[in-house]
Structure formats: C-alpha cells, structure tokens
PDB file of N, CA and C in Angstrom:
ATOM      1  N   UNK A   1     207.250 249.998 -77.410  1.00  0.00           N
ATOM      2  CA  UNK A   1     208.449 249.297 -77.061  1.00  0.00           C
ATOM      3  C   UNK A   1     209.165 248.882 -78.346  1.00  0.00           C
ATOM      4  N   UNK A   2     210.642 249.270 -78.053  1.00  0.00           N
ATOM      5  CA  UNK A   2     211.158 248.961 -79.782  1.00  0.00           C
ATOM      6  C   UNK A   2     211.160 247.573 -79.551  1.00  0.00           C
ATOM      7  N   UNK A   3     211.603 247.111 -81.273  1.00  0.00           N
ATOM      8  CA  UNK A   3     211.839 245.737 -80.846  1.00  0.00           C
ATOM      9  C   UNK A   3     213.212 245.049 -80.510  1.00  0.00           C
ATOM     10  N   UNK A   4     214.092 244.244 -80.221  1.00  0.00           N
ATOM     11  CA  UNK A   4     214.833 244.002 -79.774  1.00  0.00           C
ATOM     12  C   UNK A   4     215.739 243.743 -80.934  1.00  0.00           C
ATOM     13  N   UNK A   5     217.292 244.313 -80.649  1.00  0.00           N
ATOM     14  CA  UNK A   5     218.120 244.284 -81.739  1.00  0.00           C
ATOM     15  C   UNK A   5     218.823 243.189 -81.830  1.00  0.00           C
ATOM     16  N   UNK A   6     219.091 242.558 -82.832  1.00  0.00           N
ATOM     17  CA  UNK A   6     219.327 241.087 -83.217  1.00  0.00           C
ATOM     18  C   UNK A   6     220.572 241.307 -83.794  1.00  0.00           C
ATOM     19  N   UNK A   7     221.902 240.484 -83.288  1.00  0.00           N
ATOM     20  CA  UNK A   7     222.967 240.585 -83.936  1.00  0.00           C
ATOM     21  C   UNK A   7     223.282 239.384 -84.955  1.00  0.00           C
ATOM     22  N   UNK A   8     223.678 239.564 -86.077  1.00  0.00           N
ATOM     23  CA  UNK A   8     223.623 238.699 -87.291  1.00  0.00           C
ATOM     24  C   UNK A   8     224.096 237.025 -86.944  1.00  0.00           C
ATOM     25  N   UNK A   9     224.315 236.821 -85.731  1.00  0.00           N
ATOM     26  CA  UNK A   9     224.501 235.459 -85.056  1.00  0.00           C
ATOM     27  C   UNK A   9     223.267 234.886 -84.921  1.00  0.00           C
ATOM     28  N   UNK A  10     222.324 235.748 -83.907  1.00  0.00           N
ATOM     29  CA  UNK A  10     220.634 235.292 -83.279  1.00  0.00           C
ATOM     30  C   UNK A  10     220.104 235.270 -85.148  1.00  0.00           C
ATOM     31  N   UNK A  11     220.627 236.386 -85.764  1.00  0.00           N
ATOM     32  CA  UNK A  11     219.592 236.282 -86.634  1.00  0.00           C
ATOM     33  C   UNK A  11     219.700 234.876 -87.744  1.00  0.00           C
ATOM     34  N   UNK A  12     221.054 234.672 -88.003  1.00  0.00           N
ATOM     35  CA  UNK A  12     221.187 233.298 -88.795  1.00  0.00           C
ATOM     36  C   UNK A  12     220.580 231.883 -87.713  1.00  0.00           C
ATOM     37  N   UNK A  13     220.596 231.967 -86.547  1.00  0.00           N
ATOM     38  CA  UNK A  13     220.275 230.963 -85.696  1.00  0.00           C
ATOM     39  C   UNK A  13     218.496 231.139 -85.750  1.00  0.00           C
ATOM     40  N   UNK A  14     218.305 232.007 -86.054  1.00  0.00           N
ATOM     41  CA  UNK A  14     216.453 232.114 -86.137  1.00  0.00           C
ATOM     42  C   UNK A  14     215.990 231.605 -87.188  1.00  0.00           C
ATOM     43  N   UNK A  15     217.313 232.446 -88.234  1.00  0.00           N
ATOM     44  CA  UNK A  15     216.308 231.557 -89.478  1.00  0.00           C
ATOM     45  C   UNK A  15     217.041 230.246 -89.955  1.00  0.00           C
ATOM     46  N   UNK A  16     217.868 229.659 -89.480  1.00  0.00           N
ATOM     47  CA  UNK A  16     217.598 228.395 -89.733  1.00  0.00           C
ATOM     48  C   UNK A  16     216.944 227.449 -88.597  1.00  0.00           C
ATOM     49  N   UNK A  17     216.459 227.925 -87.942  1.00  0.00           N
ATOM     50  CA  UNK A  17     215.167 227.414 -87.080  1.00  0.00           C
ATOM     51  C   UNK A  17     213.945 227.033 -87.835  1.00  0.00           C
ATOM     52  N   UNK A  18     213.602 228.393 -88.541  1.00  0.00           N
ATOM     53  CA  UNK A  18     212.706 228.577 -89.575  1.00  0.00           C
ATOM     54  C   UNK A  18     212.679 227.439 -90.240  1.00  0.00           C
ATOM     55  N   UNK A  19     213.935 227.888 -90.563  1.00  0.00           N
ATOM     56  CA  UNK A  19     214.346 226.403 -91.921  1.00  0.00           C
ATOM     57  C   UNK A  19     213.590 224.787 -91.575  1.00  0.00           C
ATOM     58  N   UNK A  20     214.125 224.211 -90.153  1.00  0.00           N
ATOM     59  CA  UNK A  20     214.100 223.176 -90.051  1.00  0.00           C
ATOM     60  C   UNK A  20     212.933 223.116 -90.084  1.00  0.00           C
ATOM     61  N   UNK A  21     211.708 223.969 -89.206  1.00  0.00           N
ATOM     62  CA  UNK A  21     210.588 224.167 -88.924  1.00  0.00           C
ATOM     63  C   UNK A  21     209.635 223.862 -90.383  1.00  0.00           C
ATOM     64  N   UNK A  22     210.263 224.268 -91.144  1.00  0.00           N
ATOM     65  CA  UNK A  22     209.467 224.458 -92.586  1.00  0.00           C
ATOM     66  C   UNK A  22     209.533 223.019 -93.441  1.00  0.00           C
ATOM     67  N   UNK A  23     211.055 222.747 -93.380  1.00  0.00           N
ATOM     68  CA  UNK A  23     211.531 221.056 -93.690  1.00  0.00           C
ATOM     69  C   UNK A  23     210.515 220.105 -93.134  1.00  0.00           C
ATOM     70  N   UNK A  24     210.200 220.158 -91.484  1.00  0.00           N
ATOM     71  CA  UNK A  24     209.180 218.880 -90.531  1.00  0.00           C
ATOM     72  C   UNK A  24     207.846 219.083 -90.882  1.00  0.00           C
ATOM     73  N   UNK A  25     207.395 220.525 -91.426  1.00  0.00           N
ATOM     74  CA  UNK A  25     205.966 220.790 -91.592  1.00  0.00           C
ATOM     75  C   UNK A  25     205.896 220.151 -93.198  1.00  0.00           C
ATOM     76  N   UNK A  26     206.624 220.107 -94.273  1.00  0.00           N
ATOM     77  CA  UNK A  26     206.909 219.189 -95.707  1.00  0.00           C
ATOM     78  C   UNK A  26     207.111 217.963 -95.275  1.00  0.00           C
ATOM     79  N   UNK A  27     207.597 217.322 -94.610  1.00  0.00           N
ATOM     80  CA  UNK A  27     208.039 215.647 -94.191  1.00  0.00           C
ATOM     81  C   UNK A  27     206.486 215.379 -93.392  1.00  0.00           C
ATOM     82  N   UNK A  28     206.201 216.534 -92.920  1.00  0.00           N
ATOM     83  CA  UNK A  28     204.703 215.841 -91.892  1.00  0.00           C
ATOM     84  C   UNK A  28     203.205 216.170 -93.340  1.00  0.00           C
ATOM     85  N   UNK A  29     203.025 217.052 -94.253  1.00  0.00           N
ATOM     86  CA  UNK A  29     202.282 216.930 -95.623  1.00  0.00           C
ATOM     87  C   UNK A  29     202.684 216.049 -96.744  1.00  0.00           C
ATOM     88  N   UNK A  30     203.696 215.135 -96.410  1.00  0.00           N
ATOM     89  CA  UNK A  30     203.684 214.355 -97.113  1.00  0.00           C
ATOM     90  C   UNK A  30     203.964 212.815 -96.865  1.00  0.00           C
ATOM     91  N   UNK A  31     203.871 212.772 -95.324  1.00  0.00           N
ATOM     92  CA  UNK A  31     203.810 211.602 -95.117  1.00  0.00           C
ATOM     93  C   UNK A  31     205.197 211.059 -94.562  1.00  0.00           C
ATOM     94  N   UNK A  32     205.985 211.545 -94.695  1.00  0.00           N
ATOM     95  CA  UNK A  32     207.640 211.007 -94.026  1.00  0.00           C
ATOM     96  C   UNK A  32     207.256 210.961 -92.537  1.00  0.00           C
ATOM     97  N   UNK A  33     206.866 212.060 -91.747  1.00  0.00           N
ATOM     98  CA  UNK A  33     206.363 211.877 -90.405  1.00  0.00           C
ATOM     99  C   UNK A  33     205.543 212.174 -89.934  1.00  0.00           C
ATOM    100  N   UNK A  34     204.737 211.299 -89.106  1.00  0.00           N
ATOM    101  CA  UNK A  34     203.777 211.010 -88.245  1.00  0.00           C
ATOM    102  C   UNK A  34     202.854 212.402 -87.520  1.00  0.00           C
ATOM    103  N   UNK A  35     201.844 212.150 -87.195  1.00  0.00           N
ATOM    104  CA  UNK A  35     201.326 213.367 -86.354  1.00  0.00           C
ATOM    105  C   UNK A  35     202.036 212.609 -84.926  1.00  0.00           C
ATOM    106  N   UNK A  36     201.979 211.308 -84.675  1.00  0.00           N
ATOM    107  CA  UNK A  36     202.422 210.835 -83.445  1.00  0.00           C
ATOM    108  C   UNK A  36     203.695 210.876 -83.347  1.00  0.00           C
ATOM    109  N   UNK A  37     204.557 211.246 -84.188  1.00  0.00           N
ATOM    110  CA  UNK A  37     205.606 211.618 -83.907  1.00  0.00           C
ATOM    111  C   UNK A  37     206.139 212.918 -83.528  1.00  0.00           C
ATOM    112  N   UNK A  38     205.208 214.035 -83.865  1.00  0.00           N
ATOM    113  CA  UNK A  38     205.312 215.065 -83.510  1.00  0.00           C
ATOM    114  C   UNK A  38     204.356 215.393 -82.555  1.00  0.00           C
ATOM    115  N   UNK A  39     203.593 214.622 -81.910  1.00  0.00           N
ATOM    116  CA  UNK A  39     203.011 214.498 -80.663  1.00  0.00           C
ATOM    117  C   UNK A  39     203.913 214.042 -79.218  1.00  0.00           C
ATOM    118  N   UNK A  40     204.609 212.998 -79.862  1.00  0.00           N
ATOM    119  CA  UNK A  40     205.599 212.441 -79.059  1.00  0.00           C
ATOM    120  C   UNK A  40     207.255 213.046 -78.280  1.00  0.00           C
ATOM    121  N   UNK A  41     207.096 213.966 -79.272  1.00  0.00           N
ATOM    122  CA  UNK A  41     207.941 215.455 -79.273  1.00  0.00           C
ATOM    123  C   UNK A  41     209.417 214.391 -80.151  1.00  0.00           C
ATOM    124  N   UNK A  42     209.455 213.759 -80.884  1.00  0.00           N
ATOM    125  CA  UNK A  42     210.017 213.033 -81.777  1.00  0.00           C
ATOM    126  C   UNK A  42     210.919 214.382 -82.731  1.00  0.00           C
ATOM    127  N   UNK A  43     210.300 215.674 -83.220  1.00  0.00           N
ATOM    128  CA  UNK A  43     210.674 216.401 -84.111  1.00  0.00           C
ATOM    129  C   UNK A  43     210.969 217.697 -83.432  1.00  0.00           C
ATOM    130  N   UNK A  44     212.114 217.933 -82.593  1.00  0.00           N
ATOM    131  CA  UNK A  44     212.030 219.045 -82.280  1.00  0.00           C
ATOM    132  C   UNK A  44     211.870 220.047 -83.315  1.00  0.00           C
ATOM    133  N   UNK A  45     211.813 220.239 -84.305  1.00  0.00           N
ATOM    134  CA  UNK A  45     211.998 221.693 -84.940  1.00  0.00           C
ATOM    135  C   UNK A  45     210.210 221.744 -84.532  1.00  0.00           C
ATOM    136  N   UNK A  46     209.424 221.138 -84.359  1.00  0.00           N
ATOM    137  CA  UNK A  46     208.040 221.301 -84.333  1.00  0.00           C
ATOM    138  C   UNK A  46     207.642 221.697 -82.913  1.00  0.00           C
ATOM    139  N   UNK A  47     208.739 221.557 -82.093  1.00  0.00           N
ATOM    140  CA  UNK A  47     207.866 221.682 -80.631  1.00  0.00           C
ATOM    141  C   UNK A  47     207.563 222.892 -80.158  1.00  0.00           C
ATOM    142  N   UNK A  48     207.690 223.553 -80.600  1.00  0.00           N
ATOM    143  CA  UNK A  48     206.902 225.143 -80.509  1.00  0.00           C
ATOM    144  C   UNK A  48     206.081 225.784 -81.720  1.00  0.00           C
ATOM    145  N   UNK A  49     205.690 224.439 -82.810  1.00  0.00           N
ATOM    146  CA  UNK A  49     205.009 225.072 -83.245  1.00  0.00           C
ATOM    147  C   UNK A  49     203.317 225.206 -83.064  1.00  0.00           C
ATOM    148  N   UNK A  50     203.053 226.247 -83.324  1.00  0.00           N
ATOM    149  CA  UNK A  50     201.509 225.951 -83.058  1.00  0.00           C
ATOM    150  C   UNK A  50     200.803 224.806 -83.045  1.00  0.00           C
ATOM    151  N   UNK A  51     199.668 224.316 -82.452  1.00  0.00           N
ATOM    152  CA  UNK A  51     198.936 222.925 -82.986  1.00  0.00           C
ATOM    153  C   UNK A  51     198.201 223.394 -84.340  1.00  0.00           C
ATOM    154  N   UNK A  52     197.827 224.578 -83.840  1.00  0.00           N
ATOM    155  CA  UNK A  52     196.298 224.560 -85.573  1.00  0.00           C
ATOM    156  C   UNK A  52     197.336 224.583 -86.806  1.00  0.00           C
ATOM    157  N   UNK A  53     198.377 225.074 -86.738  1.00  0.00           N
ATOM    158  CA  UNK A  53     199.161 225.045 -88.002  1.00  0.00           C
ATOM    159  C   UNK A  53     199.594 223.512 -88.151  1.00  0.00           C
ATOM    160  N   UNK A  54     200.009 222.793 -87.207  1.00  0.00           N
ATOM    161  CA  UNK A  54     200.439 221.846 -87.264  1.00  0.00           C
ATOM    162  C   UNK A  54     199.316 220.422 -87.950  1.00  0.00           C
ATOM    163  N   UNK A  55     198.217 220.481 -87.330  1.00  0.00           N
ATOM    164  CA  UNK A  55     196.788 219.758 -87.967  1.00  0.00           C
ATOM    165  C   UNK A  55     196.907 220.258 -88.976  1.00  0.00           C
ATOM    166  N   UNK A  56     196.466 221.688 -89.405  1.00  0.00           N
ATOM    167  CA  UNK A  56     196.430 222.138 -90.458  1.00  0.00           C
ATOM    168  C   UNK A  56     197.284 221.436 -91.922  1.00  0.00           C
ATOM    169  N   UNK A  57     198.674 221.308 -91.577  1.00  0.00           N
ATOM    170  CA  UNK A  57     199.222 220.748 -92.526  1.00  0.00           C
ATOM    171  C   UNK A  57     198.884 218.965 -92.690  1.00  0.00           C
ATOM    172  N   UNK A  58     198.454 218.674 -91.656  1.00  0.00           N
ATOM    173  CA  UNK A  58     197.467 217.164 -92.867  1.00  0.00           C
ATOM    174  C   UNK A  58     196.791 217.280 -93.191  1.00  0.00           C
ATOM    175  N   UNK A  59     196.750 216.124 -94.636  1.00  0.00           N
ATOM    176  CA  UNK A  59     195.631 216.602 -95.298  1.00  0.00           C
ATOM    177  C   UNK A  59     194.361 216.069 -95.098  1.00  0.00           C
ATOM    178  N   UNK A  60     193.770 216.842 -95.454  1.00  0.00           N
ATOM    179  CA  UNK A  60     192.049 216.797 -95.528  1.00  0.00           C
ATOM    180  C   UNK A  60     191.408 217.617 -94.096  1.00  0.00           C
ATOM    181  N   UNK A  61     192.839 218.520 -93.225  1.00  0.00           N
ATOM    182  CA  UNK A  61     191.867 218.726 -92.060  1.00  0.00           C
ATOM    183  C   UNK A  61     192.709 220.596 -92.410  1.00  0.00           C
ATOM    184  N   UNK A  62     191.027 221.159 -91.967  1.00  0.00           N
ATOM    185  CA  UNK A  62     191.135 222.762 -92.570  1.00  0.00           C
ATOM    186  C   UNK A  62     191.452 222.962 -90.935  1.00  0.00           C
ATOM    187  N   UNK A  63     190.747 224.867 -90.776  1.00  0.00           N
ATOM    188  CA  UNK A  63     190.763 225.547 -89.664  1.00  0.00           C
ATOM    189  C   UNK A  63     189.791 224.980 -88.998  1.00  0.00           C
ATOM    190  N   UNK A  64     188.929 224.486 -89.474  1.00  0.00           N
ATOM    191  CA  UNK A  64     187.413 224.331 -88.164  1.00  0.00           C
ATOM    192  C   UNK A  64     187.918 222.914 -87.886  1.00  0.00           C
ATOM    193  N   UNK A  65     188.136 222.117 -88.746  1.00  0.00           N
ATOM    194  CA  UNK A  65     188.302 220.739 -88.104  1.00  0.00           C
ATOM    195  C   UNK A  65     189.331 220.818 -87.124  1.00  0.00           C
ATOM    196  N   UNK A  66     190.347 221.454 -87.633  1.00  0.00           N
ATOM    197  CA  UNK A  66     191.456 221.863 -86.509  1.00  0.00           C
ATOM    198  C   UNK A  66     191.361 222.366 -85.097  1.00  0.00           C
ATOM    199  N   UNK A  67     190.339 223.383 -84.891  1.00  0.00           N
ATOM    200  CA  UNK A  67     189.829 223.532 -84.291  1.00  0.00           C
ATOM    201  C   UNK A  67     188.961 223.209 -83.218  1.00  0.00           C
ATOM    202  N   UNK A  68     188.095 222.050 -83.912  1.00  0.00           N
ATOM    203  CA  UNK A  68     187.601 221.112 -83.075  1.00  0.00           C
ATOM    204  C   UNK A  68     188.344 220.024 -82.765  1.00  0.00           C
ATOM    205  N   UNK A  69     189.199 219.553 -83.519  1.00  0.00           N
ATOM    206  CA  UNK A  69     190.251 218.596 -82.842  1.00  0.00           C
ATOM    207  C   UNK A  69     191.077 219.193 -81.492  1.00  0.00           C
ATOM    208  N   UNK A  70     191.282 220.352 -81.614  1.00  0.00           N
ATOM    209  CA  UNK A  70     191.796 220.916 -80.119  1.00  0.00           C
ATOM    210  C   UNK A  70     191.106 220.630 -79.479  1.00  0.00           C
ATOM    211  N   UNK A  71     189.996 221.972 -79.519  1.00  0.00           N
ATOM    212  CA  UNK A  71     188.891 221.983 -78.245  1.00  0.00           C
ATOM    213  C   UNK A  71     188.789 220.277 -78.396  1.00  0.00           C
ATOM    214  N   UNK A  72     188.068 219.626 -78.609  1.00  0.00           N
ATOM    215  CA  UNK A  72     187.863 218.052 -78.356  1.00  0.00           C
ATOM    216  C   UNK A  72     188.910 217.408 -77.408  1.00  0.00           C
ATOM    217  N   UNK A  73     189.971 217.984 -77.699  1.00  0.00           N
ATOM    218  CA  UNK A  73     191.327 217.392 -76.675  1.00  0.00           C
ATOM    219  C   UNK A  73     191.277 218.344 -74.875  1.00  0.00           C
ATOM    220  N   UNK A  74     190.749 218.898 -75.041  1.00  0.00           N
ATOM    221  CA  UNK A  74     190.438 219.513 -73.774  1.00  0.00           C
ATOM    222  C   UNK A  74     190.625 220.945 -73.436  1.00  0.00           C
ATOM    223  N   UNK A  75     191.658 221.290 -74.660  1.00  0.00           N
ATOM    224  CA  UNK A  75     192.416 222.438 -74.784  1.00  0.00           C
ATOM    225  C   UNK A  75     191.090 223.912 -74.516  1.00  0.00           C
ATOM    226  N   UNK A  76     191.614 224.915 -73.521  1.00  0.00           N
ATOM    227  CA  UNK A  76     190.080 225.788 -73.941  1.00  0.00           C
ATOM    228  C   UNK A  76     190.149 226.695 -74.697  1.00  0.00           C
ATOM    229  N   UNK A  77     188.579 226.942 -74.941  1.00  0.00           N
ATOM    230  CA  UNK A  77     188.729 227.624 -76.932  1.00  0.00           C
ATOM    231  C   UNK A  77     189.359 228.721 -76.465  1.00  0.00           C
ATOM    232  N   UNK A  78     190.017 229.543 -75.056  1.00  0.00           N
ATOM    233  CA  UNK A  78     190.496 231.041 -75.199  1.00  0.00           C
ATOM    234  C   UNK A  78     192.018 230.935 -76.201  1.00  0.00           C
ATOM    235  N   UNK A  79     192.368 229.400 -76.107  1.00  0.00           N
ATOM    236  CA  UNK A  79     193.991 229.104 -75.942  1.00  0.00           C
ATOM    237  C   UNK A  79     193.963 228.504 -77.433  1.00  0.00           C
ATOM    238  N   UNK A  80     193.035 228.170 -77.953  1.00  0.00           N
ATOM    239  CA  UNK A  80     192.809 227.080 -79.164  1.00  0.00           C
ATOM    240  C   UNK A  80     193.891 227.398 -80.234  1.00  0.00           C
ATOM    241  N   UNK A  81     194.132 228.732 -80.853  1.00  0.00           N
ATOM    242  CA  UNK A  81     194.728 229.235 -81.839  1.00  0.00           C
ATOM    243  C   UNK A  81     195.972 229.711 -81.456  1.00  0.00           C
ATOM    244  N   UNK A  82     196.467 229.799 -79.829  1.00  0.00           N
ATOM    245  CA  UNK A  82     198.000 230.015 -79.289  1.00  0.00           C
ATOM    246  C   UNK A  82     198.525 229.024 -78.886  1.00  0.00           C
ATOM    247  N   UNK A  83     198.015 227.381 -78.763  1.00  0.00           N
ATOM    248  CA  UNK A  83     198.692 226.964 -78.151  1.00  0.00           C
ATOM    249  C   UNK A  83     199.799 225.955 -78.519  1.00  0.00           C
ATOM    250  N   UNK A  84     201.093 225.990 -78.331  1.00  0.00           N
ATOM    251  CA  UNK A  84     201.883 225.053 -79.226  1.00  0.00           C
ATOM    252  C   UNK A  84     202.111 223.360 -78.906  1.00  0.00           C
ATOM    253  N   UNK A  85     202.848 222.523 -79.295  1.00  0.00           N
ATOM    254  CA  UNK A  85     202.872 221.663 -79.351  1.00  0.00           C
ATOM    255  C   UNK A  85     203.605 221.109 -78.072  1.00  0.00           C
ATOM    256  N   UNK A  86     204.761 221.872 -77.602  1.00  0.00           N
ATOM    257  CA  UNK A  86     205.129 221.438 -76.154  1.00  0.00           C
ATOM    258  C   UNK A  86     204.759 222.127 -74.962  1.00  0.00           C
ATOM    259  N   UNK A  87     203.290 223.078 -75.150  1.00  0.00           N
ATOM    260  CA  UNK A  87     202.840 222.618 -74.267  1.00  0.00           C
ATOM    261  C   UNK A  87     201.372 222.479 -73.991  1.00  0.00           C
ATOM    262  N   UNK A  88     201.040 221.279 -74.825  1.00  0.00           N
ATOM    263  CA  UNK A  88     199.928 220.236 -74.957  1.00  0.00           C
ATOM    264  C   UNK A  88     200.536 219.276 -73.060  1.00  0.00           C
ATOM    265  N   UNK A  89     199.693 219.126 -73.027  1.00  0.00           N
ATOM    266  CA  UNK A  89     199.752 217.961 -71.849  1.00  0.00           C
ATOM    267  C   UNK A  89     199.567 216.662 -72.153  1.00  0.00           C
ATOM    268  N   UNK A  90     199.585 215.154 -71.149  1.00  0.00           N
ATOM    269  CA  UNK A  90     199.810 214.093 -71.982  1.00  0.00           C
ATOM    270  C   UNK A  90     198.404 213.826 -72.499  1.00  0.00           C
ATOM    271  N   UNK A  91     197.768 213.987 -71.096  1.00  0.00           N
ATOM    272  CA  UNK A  91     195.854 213.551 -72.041  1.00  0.00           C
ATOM    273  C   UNK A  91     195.974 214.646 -73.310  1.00  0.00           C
ATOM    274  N   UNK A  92     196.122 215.336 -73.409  1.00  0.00           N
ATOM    275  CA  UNK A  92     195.781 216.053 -74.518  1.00  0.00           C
ATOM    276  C   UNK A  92     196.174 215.496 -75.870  1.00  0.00           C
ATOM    277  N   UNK A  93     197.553 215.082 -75.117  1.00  0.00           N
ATOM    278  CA  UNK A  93     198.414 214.458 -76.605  1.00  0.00           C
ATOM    279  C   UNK A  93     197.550 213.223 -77.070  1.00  0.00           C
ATOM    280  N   UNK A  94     197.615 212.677 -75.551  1.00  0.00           N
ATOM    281  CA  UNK A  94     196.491 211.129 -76.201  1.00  0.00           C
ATOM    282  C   UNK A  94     195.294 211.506 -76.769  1.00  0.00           C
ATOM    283  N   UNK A  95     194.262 212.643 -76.619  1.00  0.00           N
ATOM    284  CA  UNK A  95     193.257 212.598 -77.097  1.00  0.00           C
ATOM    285  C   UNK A  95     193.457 212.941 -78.348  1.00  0.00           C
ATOM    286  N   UNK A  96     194.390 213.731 -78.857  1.00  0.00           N
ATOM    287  CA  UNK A  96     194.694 214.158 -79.964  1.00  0.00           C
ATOM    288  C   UNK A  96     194.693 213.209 -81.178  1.00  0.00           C
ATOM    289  N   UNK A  97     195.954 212.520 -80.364  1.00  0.00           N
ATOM    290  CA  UNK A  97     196.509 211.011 -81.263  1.00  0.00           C
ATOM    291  C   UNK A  97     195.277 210.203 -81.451  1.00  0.00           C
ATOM    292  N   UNK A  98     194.665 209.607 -80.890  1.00  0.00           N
ATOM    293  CA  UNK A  98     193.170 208.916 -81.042  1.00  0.00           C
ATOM    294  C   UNK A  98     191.991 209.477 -81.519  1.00  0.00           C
ATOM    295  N   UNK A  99     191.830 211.080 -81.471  1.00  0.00           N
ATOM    296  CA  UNK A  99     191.308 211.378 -82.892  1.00  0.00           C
ATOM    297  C   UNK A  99     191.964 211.295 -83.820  1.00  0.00           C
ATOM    298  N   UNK A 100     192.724 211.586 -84.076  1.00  0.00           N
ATOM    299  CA  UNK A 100     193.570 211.581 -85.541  1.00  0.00           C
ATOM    300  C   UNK A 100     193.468 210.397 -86.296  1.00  0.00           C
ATOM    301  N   UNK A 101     193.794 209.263 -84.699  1.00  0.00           N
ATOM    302  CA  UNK A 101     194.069 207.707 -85.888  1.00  0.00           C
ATOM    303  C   UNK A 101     192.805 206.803 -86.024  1.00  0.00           C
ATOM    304  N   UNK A 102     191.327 207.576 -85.230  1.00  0.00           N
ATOM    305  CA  UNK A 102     190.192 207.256 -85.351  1.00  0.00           C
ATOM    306  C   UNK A 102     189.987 206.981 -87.071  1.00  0.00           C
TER     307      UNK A 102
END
C-alpha cells in the first residue's frame, strides 16, 4: 500500500506538531512541566504521545522502569510500548501519578 500523498499544507501542519511535541517533551526534562500535567491532558502537544517515551523523558526512569510503571498502572504488557497518553484511562492516570509522586 503506497503511502499517502501529503500536500505541503498537511505537511507544514505535521511538522509543526512535531515541533510543539518536541518543545513539551524539553519543558517536561527539565522541569517547567509536570508529569501531572501531562497526565491531566494539561499539554496537548503530548496527548498522543506515547507513555514509555513520555516516562522515559524524566529523569532517572529508563525503558524497564518505564515499563513497569505502565504495566503497574494496569495497562497490559501486549499494549505497554503502543499506548499513548490520551488513551490511558482515569485509574490508570491515577495509578500512574501516585507512582511517580511516591
């Protein structure tokens, strides 16, 4: 299946998606915003982004901790590494948030 042809409108609207996406993941490694804020769906440029990337970018937590911070939230391990941030459910979000601020 080819892939779908993008007219230079979709394509500037994608990548400054990118953009913002890349800006909230720097403001969230350095502390400007919250994991609970991007739990809270506070940052849209983040709400489709993955969770493991999203853990991932605080610090001190790799792939496995990431990992188990999902699964721990209820999430199941088939979904662990696809699943994004809007659509976590609310227990999930809460379990998330309360490991994190454990």
């Amino acid at each position: 299946m080819p892939a779908p042809v993008m007219t230079p409108e979709l394509r500037e609207k994608a990548a400054a998606a990118r953009r913002a996406a890349s800006e909230a993941r720097g403001a969230l490694r350095s502390g400007r915003i919250t994991i609970a804020d991007v739990l809270d769906g506070n940052v849209p440029a983040l709400n489709k982004a993955r969770v493991r990337r999203v853990l991932t970018d605080l610090p001190g937590i790799g792939n496995a901790r990431a990992a188990g911070l999902i699964t721990g939230a209820g999430v199941p391990a088939a979904r662990c590494a696809s699943v994004r941030v809007q659509g976590l459910g609310p227990r999930q979000r809460a379990a998330l948030r309360q490991a994190l601020t454990a």
